[in-house]
Protein backbone atom coordinates (compact mmCIF):
# COMPACT_ATOMS: atom_id res chain seq x y z
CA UNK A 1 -6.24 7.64 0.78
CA UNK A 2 -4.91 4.63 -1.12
CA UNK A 3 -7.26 2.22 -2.99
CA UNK A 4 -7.18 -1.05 -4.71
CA UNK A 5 -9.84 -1.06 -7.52
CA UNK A 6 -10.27 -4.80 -8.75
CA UNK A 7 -11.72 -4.58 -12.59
CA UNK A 8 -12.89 -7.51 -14.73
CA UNK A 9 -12.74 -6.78 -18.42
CA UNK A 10 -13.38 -7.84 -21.91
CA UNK A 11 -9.77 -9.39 -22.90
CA UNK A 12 -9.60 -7.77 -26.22
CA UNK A 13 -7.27 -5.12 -28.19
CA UNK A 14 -7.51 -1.20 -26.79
CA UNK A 15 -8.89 -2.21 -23.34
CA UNK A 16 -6.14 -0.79 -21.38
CA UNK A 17 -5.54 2.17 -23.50
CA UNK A 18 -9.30 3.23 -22.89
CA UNK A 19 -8.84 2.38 -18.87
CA UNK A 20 -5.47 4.36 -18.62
CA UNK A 21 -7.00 7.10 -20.72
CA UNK A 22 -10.08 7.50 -18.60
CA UNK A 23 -7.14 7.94 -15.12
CA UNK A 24 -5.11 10.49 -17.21
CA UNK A 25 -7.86 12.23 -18.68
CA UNK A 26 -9.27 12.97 -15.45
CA UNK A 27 -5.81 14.08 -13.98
CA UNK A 28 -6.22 11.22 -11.87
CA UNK A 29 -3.16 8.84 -11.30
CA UNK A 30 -2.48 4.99 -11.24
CA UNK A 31 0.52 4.24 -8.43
CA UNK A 32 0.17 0.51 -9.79
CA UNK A 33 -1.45 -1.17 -12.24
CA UNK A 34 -1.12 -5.45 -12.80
CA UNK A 35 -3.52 -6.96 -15.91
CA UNK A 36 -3.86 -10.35 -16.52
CA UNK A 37 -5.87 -13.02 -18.13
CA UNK A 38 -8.62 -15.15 -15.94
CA UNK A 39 -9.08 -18.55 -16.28
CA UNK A 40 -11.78 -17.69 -18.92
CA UNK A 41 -9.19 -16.33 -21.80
CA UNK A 42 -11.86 -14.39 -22.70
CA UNK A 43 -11.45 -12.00 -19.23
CA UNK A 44 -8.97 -10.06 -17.82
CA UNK A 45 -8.46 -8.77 -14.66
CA UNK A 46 -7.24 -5.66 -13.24
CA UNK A 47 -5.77 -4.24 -9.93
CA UNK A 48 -5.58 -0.40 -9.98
CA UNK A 49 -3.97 0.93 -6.90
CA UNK A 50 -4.74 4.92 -6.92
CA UNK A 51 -5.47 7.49 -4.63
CA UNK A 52 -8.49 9.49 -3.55
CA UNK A 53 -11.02 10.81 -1.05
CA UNK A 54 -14.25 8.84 -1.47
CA UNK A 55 -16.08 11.01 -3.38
CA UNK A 56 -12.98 10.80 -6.28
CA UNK A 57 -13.15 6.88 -5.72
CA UNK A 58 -16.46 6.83 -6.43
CA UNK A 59 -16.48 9.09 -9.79
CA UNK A 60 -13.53 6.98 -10.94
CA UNK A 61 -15.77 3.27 -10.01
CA UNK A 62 -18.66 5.12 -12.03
CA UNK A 63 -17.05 6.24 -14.62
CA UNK A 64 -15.03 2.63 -15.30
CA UNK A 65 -18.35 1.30 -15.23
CA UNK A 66 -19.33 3.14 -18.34
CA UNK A 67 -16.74 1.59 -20.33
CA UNK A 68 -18.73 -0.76 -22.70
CA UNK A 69 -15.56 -3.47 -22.08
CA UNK A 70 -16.03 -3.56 -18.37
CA UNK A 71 -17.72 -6.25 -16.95
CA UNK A 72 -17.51 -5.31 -12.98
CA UNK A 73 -15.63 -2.82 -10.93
CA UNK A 74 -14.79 -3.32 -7.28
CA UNK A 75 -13.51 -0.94 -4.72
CA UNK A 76 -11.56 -3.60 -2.41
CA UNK A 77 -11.18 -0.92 0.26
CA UNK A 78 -15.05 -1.96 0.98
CA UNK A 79 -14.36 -5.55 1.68
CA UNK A 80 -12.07 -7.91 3.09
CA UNK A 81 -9.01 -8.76 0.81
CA UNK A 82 -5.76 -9.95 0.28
CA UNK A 83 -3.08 -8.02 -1.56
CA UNK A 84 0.38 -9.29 -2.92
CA UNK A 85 3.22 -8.23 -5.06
CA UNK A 86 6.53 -9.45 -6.39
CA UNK A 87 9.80 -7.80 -6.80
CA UNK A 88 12.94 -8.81 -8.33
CA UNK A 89 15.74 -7.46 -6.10
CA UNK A 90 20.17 -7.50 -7.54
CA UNK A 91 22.29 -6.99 -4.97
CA UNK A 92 25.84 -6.64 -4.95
CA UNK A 93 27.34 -7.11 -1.75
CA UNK A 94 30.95 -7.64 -0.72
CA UNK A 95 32.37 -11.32 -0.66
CA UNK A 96 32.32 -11.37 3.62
CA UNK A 97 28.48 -10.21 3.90
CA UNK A 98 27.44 -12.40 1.08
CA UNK A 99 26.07 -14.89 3.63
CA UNK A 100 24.54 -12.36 5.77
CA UNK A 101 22.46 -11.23 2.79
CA UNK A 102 21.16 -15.25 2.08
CA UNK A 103 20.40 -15.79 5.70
CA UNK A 104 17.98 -12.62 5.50
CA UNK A 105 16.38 -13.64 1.99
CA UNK A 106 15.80 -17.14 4.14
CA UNK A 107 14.70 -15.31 7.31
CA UNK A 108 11.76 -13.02 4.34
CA UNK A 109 11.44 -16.55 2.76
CA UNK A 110 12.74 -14.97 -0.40
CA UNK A 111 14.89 -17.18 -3.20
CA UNK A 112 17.37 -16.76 -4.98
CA UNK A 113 16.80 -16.85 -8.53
CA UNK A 114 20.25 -16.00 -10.03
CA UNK A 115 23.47 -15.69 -8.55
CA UNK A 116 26.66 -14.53 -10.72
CA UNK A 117 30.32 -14.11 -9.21
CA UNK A 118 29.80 -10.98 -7.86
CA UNK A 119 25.73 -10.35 -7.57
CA UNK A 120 22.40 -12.45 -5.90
CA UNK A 121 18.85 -11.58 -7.83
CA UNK A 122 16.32 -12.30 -5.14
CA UNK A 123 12.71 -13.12 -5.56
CA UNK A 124 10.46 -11.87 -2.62
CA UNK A 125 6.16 -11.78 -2.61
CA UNK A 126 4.70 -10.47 0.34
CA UNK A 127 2.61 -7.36 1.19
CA UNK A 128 3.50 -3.65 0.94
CA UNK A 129 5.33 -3.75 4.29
CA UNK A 130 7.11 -6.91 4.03
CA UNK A 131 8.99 -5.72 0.83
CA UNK A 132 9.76 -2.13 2.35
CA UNK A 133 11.09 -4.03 5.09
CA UNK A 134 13.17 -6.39 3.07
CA UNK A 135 14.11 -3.63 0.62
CA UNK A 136 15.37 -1.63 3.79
CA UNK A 137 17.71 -4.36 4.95
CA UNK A 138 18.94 -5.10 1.24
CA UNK A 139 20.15 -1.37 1.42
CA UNK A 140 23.39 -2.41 2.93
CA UNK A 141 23.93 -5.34 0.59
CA UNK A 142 24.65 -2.66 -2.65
CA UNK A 143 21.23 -2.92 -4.66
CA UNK A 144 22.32 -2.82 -8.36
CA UNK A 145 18.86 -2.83 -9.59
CA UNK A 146 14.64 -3.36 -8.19
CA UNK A 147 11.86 -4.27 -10.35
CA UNK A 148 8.27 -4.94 -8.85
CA UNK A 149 5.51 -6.10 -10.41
CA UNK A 150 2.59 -3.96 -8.80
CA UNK A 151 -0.03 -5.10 -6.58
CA UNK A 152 -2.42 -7.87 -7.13
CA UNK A 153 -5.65 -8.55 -5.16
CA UNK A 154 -8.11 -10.46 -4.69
CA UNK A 155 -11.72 -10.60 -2.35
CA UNK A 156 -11.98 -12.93 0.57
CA UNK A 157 -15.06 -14.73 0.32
CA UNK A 158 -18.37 -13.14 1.85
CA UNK A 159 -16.28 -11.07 4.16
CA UNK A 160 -17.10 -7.17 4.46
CA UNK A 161 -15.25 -4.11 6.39
């Protein structure tokens, strides 16, 4: 099962290394990982999206929790939360459909953040199943290129599964 692990750490040199290192020295794997500084510079915060039965998601929760640097670990599968990610999207499509492809990026409330003669580069946030769905009906359109930038989460106040 799929799990969003929200870390707060120490924002200082070799703090990602030693959080990657624990996942591939275990043999477990990160499917996305998004760092970032809080508004104290002195934090950072991490989304981990992995996979695992509960017992695995536990010894992974205990075992970042032994990591002098981290501050607090938090399995967000346990509590309410909200979950977004950004991709960059080039498409390529021919000169007639060019207007079908802008009247979907309106219809995902996407934008277009470059446009050349021949290509769009779309900006779309949204959850997992929005961007699948917009990435399926980009398909047509001749997708040159995809970047996302991993999940990002965050607790909803007070609110438990």
């Amino acid at each position: 099962m799929k799990h969003t692990i929200s870390v707060l750490v120490e924002n200082k040199f070799g703090v990602l290394s030693r959080v990657s290192g624990l996942f591939s020295g275990r043999g477990f794997n990160i499917e996305s990982l998004s760092v970032g500084e809080t508004i104290d510079p002195d934090i950072s915060s991490m989304t981990i999206i992995t996979r695992g039965d509960d017992l695995i998601i536990e010894q992974i929760t205990k075992q970042l929790n032994k990591l002098i640097d981290v501050i607090k670990v938090t399995d967000l599968m346990e509590v309410e939360h909200v979950e977004r990610e950004m991709v960059l999207i080039k498409i390529a499509p021919a000169k007639g459909d060019r207007p079908d492809a802008l009247r979907i990026t309106d219809i995902f409330r996407g934008r277009i953040v470059d446009s050349g003669p021949k290509t769009f580069t779309i900006e779309i946030t949204g959850d997992e199943k929005k961007i699948s769905a917009f990435v399926e009906m980009m398909k047509p359109y001749n997708i040159k290129e995809f970047v996302s930038t991993g999940k990002v989460a965050i607790a909803r106040e007070g609110l438990k599964k």
